[in-house]
Protein backbone atom coordinates (compact mmCIF):
# COMPACT_ATOMS: atom_id res chain seq x y z
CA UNK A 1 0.00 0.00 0.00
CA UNK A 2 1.86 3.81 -0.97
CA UNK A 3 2.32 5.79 1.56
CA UNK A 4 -0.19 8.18 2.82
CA UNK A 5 2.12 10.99 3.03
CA UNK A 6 3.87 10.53 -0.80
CA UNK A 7 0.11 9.39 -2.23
CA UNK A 8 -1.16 12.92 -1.08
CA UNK A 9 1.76 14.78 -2.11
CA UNK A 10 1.00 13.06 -5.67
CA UNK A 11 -2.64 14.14 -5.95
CA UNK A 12 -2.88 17.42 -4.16
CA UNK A 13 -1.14 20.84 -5.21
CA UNK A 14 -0.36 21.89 -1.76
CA UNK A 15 -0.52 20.47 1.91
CA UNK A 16 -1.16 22.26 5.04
CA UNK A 17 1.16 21.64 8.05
CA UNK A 18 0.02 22.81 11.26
CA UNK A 19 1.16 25.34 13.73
CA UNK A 20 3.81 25.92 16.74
CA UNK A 21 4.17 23.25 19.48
CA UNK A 22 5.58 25.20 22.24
CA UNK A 23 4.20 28.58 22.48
CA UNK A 24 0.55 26.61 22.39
CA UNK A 25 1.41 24.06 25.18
CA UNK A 26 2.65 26.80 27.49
CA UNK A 27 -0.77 28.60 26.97
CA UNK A 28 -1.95 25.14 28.46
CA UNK A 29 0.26 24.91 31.35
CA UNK A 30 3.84 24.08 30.11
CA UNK A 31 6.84 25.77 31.94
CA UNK A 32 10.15 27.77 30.69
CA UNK A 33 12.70 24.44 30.83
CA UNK A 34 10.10 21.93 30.94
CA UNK A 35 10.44 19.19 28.34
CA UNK A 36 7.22 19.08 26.81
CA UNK A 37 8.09 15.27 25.66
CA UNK A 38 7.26 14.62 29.02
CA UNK A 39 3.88 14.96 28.08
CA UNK A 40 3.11 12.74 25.67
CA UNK A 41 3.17 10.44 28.99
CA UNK A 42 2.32 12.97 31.81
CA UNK A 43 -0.48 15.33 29.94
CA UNK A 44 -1.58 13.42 26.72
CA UNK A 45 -4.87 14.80 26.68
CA UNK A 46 -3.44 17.84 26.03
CA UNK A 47 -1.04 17.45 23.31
CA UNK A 48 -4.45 15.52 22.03
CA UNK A 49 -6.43 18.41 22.42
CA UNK A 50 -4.18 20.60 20.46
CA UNK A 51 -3.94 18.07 17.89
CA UNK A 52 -7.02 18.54 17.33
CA UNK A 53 -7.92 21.77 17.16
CA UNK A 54 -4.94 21.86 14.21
CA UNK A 55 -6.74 19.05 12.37
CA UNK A 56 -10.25 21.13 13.01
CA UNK A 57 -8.50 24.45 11.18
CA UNK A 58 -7.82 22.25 8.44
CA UNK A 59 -4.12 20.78 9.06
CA UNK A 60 -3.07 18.02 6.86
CA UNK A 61 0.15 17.19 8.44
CA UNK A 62 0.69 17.08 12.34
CA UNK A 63 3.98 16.81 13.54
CA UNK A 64 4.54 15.29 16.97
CA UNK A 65 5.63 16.53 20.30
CA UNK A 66 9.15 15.00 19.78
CA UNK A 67 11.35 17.66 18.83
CA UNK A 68 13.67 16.88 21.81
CA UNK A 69 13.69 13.35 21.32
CA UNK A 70 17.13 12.68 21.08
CA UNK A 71 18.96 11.20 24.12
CA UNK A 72 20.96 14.11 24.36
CA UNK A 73 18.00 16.29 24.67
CA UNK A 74 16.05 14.35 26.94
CA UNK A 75 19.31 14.03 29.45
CA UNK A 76 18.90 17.67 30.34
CA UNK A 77 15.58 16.05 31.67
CA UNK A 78 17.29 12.85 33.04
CA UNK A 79 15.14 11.11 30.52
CA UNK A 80 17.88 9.75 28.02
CA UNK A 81 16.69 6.28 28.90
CA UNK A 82 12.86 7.15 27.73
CA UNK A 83 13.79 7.96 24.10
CA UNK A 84 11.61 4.70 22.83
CA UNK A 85 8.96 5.42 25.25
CA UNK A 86 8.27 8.87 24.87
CA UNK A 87 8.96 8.86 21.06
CA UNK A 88 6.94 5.88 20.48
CA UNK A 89 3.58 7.69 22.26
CA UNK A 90 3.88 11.18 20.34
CA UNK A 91 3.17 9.55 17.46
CA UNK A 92 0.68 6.94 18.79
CA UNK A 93 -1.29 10.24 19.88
CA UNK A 94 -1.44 11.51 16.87
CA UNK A 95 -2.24 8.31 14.97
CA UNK A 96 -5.40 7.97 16.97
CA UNK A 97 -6.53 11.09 16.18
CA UNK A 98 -5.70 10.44 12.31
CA UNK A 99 -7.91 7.30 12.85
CA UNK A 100 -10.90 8.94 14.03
CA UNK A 101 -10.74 11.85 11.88
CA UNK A 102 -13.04 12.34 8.44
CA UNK A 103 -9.97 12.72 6.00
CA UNK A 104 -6.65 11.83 5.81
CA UNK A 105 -4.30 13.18 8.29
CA UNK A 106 -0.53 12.44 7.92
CA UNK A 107 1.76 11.71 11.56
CA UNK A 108 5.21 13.45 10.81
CA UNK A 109 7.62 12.46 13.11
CA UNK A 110 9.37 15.48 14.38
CA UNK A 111 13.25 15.42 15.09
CA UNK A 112 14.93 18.36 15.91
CA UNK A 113 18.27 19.12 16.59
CA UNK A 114 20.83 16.85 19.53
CA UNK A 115 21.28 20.21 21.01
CA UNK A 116 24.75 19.69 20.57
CA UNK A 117 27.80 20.20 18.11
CA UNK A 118 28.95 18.13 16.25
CA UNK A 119 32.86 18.03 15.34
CA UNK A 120 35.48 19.65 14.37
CA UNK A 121 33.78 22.67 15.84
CA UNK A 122 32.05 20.26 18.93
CA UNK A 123 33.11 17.27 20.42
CA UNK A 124 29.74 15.03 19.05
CA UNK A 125 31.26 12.68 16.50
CA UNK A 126 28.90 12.20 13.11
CA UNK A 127 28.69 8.43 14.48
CA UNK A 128 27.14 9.31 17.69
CA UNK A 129 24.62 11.75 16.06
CA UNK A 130 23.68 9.44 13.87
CA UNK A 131 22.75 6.49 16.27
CA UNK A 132 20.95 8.95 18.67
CA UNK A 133 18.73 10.00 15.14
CA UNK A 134 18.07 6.22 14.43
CA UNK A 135 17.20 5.50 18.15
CA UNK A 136 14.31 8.26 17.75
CA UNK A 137 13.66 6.99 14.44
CA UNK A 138 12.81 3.75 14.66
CA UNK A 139 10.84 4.43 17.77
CA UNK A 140 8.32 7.49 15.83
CA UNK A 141 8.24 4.58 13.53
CA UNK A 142 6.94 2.37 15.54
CA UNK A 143 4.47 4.50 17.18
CA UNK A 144 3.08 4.90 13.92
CA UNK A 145 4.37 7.88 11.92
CA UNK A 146 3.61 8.27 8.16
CA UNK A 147 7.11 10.20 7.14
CA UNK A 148 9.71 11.40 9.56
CA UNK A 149 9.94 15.00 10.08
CA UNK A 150 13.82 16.49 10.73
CA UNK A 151 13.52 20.19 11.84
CA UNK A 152 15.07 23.08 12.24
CA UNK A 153 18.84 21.90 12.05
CA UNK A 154 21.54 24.42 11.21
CA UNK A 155 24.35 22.21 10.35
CA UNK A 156 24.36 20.78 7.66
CA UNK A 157 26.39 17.69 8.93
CA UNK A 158 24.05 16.89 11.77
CA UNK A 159 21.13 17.57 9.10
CA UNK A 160 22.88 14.33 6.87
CA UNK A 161 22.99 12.48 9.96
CA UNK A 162 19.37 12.80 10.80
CA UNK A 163 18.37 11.97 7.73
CA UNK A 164 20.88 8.97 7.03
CA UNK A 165 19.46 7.88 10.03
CA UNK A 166 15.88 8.56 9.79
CA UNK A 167 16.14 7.01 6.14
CA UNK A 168 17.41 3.41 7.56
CA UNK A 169 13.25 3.01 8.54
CA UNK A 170 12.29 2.88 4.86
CA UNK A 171 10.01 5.87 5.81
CA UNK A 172 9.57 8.75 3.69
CA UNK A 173 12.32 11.68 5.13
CA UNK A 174 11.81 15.59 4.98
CA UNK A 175 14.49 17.86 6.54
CA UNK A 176 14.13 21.78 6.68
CA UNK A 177 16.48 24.10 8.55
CA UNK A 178 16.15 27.26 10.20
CA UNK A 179 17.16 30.28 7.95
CA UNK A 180 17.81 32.97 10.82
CA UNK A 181 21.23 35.05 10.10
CA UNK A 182 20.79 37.06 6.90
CA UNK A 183 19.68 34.59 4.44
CA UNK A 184 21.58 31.57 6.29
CA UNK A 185 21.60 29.25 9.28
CA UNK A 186 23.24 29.85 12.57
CA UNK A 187 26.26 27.94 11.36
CA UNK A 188 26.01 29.49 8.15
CA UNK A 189 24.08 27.05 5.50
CA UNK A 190 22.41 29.11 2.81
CA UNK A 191 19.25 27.88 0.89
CA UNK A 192 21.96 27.24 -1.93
CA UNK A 193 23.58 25.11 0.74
CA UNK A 194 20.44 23.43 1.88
CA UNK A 195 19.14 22.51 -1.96
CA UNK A 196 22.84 20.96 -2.64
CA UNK A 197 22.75 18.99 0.54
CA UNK A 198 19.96 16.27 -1.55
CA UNK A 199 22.28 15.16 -3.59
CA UNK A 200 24.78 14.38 -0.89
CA UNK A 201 22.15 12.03 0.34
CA UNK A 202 22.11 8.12 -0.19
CA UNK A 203 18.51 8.91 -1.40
CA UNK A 204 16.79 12.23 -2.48
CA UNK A 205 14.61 13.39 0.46
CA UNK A 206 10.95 13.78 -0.19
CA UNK A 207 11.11 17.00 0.71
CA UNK A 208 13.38 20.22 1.97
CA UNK A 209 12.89 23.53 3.09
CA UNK A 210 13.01 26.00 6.16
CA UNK A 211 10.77 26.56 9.16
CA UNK A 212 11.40 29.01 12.28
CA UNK A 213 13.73 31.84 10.98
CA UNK A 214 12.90 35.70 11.90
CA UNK A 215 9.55 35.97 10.43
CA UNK A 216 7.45 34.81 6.93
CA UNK A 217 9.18 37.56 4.84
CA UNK A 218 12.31 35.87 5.57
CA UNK A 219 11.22 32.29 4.31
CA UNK A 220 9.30 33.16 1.48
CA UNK A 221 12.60 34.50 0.49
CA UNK A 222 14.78 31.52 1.41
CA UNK A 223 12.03 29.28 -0.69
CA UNK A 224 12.50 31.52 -3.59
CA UNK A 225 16.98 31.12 -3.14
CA UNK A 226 16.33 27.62 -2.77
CA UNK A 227 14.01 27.35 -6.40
CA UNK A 228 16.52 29.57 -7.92
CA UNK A 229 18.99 26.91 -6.72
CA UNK A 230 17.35 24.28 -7.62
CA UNK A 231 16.21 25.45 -11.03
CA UNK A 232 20.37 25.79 -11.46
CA UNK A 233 21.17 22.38 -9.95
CA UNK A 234 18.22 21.35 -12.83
CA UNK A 235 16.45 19.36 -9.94
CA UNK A 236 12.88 19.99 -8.77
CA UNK A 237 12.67 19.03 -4.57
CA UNK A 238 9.32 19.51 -2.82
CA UNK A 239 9.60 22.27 -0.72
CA UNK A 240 8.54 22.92 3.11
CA UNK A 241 7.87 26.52 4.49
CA UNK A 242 6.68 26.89 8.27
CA UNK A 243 7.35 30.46 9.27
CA UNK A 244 7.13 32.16 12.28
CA UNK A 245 4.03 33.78 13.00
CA UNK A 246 5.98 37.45 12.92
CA UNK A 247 8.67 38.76 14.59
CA UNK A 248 9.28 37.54 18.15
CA UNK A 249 9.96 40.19 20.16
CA UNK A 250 10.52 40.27 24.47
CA UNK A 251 7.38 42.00 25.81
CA UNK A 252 7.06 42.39 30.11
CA UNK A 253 9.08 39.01 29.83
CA UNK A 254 7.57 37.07 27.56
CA UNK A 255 8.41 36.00 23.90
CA UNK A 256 5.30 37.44 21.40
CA UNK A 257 5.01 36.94 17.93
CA UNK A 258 3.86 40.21 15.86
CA UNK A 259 2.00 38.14 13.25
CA UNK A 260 -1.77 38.66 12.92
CA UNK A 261 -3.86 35.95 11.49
CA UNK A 262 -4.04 37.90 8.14
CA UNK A 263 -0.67 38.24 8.27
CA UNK A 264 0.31 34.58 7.84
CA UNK A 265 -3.05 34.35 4.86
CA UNK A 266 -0.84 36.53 2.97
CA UNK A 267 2.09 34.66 4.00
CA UNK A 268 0.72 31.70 2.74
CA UNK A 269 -0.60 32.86 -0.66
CA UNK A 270 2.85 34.03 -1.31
CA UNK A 271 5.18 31.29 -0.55
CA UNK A 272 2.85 28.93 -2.53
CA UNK A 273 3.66 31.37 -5.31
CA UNK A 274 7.13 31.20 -4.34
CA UNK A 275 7.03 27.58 -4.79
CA UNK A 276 6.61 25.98 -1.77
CA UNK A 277 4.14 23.02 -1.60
CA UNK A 278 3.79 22.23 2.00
CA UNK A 279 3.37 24.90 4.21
CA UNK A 280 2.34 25.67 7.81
CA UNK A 281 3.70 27.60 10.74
CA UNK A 282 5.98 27.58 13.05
CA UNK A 283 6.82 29.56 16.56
CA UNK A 284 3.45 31.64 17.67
CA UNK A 285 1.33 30.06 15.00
CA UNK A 286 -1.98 29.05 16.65
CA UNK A 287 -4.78 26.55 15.61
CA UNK A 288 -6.75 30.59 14.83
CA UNK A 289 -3.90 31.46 12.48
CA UNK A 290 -4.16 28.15 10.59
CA UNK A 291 -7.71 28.33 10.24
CA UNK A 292 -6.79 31.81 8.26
CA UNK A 293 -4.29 29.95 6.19
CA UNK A 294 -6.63 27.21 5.23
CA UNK A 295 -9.17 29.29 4.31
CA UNK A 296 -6.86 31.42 2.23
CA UNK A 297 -5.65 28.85 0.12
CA UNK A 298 -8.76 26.77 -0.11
CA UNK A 299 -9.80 28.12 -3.17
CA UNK A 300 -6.54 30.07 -4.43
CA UNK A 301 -5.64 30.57 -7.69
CA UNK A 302 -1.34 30.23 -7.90
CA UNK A 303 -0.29 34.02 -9.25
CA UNK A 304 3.41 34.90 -10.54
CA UNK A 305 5.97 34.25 -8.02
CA UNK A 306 6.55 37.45 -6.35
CA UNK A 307 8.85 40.11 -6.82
CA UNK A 308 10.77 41.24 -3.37
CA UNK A 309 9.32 44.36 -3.95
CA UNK A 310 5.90 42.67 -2.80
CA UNK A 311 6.97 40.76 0.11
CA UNK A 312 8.50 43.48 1.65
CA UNK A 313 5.42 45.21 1.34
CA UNK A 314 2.93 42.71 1.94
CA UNK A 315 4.78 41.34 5.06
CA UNK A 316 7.81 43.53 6.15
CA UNK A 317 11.59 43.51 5.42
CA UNK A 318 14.21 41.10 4.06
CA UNK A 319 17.54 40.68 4.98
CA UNK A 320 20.52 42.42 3.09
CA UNK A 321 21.87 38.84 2.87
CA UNK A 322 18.81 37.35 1.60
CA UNK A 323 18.51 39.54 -0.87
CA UNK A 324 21.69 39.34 -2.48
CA UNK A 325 21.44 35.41 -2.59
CA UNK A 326 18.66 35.97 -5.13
CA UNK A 327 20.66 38.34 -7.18
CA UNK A 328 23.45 35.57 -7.70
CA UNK A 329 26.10 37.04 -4.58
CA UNK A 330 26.69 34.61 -2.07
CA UNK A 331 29.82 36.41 -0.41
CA UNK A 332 27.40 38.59 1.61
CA UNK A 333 28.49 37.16 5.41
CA UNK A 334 26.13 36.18 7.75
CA UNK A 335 26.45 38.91 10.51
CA UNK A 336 25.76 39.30 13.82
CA UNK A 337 23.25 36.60 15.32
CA UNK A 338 20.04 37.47 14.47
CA UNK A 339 16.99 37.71 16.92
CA UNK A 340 15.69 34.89 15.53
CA UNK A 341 18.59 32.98 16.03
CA UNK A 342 18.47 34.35 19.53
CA UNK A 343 14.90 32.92 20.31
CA UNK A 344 16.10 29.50 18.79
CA UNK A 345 18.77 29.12 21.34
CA UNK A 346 15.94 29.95 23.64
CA UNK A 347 13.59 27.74 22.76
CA UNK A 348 16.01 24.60 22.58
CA UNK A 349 16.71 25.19 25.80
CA UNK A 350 13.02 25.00 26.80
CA UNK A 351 12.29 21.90 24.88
């Protein structure tokens, strides 16, 4: 039988992915430095009830509440030994859900990033990345996932790993990365970078892209680098966009994302333009801002891919380095860390 996730990807011209994990569980009760993995044992009703509400505002794809999955995440947690456990129920969560539901719901296994780095710059060897990937792996596998999901990486050595790994489960693999230093990753991949990575792979991934970042400007850009690379590289990848819902931004101590509801509708209708296929939200996007998104591109006729010019306008500034990518310069450098890049290190540390 094909798999649900390719079979859909096949028939329909776009899928919706749902929203952000952590800034809705802490509306429900989840702490700064809590590991909300915990919960798929501790609270499942809730990560059940978000669920939910994502599939209700039209979701296609769920991810699971396994972004720190790893062992090496879960040991901040002294947890390292519940990586099948804990793994295994996010997606069985999920999978009931998909079950009950009306329509077809895909379980994407989510895998972020060990949290550590790897070497010459770290002291993780590839080796031991790679077996902590294939530990989480096998076990979202066996809970019941439809494709595994790798997300938000910024290396592009730990991204192979996870995928290498991920791909020994005969699953279907996607891996995006966080695009959140002027037009690059924290440890400087471009889009450029990111599109060349697939055919360093044993096996081209079913799909690539970005999520997170500094805001939907920002990634419709990177998605329109990484068609211009791979219109050069002559290949054509699937691509993934889940933006931020805005600009996060410290307010009386809390992190809170600028981006309205018809904000992200915009954002939506123009990275589908841009040429991305699946797309959703990440960090501040609620089950209310999907909704919007859904409804925008129910019934949305694709329009030229857009011109900076009209992303800028539509949905606020690009980076200088972003920018120059699409005009053929790579040697812009990365600069200074980026406040996105801040609130990634931030929220790594809470999940």
């Amino acid at each position: 039988m094909a798999n649900l996730f390719t079979r859909l990807l096949e028939e329909r011209p776009y899928l919706l992915a749902d929203g952000a994990l952590g800034t809705n569980l802490f509306l429900v009760g989840l702490q700064t430095g809590d590991a909300p993995e915990l919960w798929n044992i501790d609270q499942p009703q809730k990560i059940a009830d978000l669920a939910q509400q994502f599939i209700d505002a039209g979701s296609d794809i769920l991810l699971t509440n396994s972004f720190g999955g790893t062992r090496y995440r879960l040991k901040l947690h002294q947890a390292q030994d519940r990586v099948q456990e804990l793994n295994v129920a996010s997606a069985q969560i999920l999978k009931n859900l998909a079950k009950q539901s009306d329509r077809d719901i895909v379980v994407a296994g989510s895998m972020g990033p060990t949290g550590e780095i790897l070497e010459p710059a770290g002291t993780l060897t590839y080796q031991e990345a790679y077996d902590a990937f294939e530990e989480q792996a096998h076990a979202l596998k066996e809970g019941g996932a439809d494709v595994l999901w790798i997300e938000t990486i910024s290396d592009a050595t730990e991204a192979k790993a996870a995928y290498e790994a991920a791909a020994t489960t005969g699953l279907p693999v996607v891996y995006t990365m966080s695009i959140d230093t002027n037009g690059r990753t924290m440890m400087g991949v471009t889009p450029n970078d990111l599109i060349a990575l697939d055919s360093q792979l044993s096996t081209p991934a079913s799909a690539c892209g970005t999520n997170c970042g500094i805001g939907a400007s920002e990634v419709v850009a990177a998605i329109l680098n990484m068609r211009a690379a791979a219109d050069k590289l002559q290949t054509q990848p699937v691509l993934v966009a889940k933006a931020n819902c805005g600009i996060p931004e410290y307010v009386d101590g809390k992190i809170v994302y600028s981006g309205t509801p018809e904000l992200m509708a915009d954002y939506a209708r123009l990275v589908l333009d841009a040429g991305a296929k699946i797309i959703g939200g990440c960090c501040g996007t609620t089950p209310a801002h999907i909704k919007v998104m859904h409804d925008a591109l129910k019934d949305y006729t694709p329009q030229a891919v857009p011109e900076m010019e009209t992303i800028e306008k539509v949905l606020g500034p690009v980076t200088t380095g972003a920018k120059a990518q699409l005009a053929g310069d790579l040697s812009v450098s990365g600069g200074s860390l980026s406040g996105g890049a801040r609130e990634r290190r931030t929220r790594r540390s809470r999940k």
